[in-house]
N, C-alpha and C. Protein backbone atom coordinates (compact mmCIF):
# COMPACT_ATOMS: atom_id res chain seq x y z
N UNK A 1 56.08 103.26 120.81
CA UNK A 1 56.79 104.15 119.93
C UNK A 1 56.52 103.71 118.49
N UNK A 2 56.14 104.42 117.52
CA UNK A 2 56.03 104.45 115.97
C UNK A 2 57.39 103.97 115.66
N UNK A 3 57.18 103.13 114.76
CA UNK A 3 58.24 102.33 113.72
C UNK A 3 58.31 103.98 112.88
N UNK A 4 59.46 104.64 112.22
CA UNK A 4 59.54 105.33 111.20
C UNK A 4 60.63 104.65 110.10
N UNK A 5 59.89 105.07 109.18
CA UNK A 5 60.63 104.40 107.93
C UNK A 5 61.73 105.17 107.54
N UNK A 6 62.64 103.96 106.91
CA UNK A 6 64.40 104.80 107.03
C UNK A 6 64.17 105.95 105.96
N UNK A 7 64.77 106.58 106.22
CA UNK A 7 64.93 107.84 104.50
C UNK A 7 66.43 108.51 104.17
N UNK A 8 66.31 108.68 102.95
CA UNK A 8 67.35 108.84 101.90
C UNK A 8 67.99 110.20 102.14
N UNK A 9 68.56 110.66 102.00
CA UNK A 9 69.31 112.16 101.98
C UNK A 9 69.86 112.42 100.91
N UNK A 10 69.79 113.15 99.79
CA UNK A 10 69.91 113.68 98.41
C UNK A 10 70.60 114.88 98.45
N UNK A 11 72.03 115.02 98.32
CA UNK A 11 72.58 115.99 98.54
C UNK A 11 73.22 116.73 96.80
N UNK A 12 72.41 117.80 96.29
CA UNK A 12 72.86 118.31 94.84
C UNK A 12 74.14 119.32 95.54
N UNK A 13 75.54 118.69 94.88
CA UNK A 13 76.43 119.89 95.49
C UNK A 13 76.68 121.03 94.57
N UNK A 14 76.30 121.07 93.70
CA UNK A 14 76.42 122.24 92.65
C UNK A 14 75.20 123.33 92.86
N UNK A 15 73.77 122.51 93.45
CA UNK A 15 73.24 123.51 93.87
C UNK A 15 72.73 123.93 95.48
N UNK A 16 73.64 123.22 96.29
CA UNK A 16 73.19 122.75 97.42
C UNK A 16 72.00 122.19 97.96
N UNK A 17 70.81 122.17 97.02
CA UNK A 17 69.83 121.49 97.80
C UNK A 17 70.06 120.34 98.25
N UNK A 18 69.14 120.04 99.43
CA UNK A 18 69.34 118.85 99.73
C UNK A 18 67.46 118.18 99.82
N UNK A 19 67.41 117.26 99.15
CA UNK A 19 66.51 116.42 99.16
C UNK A 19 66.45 114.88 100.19
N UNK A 20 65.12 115.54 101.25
CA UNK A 20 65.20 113.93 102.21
C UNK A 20 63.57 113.49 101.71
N UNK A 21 64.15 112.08 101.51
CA UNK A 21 63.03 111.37 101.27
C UNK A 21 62.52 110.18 101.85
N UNK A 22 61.09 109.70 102.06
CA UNK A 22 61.62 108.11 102.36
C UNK A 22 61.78 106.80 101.68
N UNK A 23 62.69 106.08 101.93
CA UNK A 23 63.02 104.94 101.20
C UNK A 23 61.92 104.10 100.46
N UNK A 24 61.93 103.55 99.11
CA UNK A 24 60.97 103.06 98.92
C UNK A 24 61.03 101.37 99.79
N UNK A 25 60.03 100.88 99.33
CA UNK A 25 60.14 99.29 99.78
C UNK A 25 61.01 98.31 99.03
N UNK A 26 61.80 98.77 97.80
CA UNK A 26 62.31 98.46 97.43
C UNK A 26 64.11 98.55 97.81
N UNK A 27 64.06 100.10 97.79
CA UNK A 27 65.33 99.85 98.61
C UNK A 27 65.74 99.27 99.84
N UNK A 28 64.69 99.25 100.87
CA UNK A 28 64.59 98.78 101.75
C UNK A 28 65.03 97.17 101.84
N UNK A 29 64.00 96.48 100.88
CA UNK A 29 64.67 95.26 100.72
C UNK A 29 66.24 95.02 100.32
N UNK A 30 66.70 95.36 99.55
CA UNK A 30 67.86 95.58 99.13
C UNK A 30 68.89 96.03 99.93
N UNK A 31 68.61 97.07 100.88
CA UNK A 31 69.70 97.43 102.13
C UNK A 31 69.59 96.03 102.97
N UNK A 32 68.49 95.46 103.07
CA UNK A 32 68.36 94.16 104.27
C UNK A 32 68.97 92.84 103.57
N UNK A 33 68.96 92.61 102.28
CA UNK A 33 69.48 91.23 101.88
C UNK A 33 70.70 91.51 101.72
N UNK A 34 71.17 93.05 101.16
CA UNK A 34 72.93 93.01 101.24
C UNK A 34 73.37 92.90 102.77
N UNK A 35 72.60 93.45 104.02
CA UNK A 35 73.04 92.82 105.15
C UNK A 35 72.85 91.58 105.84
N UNK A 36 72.00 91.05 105.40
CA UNK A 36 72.02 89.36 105.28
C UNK A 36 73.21 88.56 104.37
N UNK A 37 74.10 88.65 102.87
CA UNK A 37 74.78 88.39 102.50
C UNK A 37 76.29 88.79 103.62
N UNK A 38 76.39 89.68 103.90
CA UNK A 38 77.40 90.56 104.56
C UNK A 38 77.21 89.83 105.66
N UNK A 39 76.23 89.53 106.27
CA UNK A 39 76.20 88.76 107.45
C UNK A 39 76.84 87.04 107.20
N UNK A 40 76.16 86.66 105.91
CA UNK A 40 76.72 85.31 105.81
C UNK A 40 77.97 84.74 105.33
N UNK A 41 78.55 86.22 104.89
CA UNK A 41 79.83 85.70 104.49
C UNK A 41 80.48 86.43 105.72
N UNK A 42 80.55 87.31 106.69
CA UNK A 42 81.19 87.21 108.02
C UNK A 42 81.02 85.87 108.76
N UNK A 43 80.02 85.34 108.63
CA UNK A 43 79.58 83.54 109.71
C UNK A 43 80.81 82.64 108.50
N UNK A 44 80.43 82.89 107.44
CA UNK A 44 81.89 81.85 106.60
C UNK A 44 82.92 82.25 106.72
N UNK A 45 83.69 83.59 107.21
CA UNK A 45 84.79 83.35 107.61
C UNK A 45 85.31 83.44 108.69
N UNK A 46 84.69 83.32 109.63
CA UNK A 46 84.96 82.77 111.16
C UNK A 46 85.03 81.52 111.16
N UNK A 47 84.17 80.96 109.93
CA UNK A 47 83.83 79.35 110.04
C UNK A 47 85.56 78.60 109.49
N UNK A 48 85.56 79.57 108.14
CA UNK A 48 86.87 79.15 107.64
C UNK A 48 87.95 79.25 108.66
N UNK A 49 88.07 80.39 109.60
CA UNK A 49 89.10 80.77 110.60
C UNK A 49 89.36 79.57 111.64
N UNK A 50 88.26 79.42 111.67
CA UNK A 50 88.54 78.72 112.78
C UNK A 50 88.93 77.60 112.74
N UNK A 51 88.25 76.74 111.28
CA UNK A 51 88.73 75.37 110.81
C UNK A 51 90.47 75.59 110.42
N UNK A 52 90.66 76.05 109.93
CA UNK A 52 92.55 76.75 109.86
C UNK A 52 92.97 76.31 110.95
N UNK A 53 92.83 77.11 112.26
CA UNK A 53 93.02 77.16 113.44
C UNK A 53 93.14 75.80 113.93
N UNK A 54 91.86 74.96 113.85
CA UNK A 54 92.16 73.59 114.32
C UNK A 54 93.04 72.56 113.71
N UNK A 55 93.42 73.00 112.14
CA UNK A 55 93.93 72.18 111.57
C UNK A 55 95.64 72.32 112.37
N UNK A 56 95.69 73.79 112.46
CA UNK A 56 97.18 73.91 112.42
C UNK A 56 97.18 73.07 113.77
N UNK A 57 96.34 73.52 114.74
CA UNK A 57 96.79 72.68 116.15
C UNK A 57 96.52 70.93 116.11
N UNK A 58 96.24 70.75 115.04
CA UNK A 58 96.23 69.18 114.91
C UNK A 58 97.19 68.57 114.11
N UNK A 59 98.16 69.66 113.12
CA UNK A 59 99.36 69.67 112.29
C UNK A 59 100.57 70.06 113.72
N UNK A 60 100.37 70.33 114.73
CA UNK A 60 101.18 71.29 115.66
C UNK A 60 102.24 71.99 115.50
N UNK A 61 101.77 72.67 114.71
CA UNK A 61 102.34 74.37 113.74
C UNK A 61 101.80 75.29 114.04
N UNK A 62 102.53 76.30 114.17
CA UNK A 62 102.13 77.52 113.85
C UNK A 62 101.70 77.97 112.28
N UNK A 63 100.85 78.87 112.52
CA UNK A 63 100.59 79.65 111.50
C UNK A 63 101.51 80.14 110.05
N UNK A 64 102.84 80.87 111.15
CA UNK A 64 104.14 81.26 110.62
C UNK A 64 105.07 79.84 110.02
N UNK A 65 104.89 79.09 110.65
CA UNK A 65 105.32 77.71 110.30
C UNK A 65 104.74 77.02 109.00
N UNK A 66 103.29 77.46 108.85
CA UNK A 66 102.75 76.82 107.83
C UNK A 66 103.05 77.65 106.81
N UNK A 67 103.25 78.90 106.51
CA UNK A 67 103.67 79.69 105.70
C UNK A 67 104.64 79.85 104.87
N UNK A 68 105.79 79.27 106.10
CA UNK A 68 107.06 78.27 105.13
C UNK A 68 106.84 77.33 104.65
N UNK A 69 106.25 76.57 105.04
CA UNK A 69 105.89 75.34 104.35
C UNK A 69 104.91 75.52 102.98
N UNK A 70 104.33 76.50 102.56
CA UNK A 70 103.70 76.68 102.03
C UNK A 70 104.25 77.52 100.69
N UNK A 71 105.58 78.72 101.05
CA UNK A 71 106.28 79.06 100.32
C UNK A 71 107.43 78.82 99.43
């Protein structure tokens, strides 16, 4: 099966045309490193979550518990 390259959809609402195009290589890059960032800050906060998580069960608190303590 052919790889097809992603493309754009250009919608003028004042005159309805709609313009499809395909993406340059530039945007392309740019859609892929903002989902690489987006990806690495979802892996940092599972990472953060979870270190929380162990702390409280090594504090043996709850969450809600630490919250008072915190307020």
């Amino acid at each position: 099966m052919a790889k097809t390259k992603p493309t754009i959809k250009i919608h003028n609402v004042e005159t309805g045309e709609i313009i499809e195009r395909d993406m340059t290589t530039e945007e392309i890059l740019e859609i892929e490193a903002k989902a690489e960032k987006d990806a690495q800050l979802k892996a940092e906060a599972e990472a953060k979550a979870e270190a929380k998580a162990a702390l409280l069960e090594q504090l043996g608190i709850t969450e809600e518990q630490a919250k008072l303590l915190l307020s």
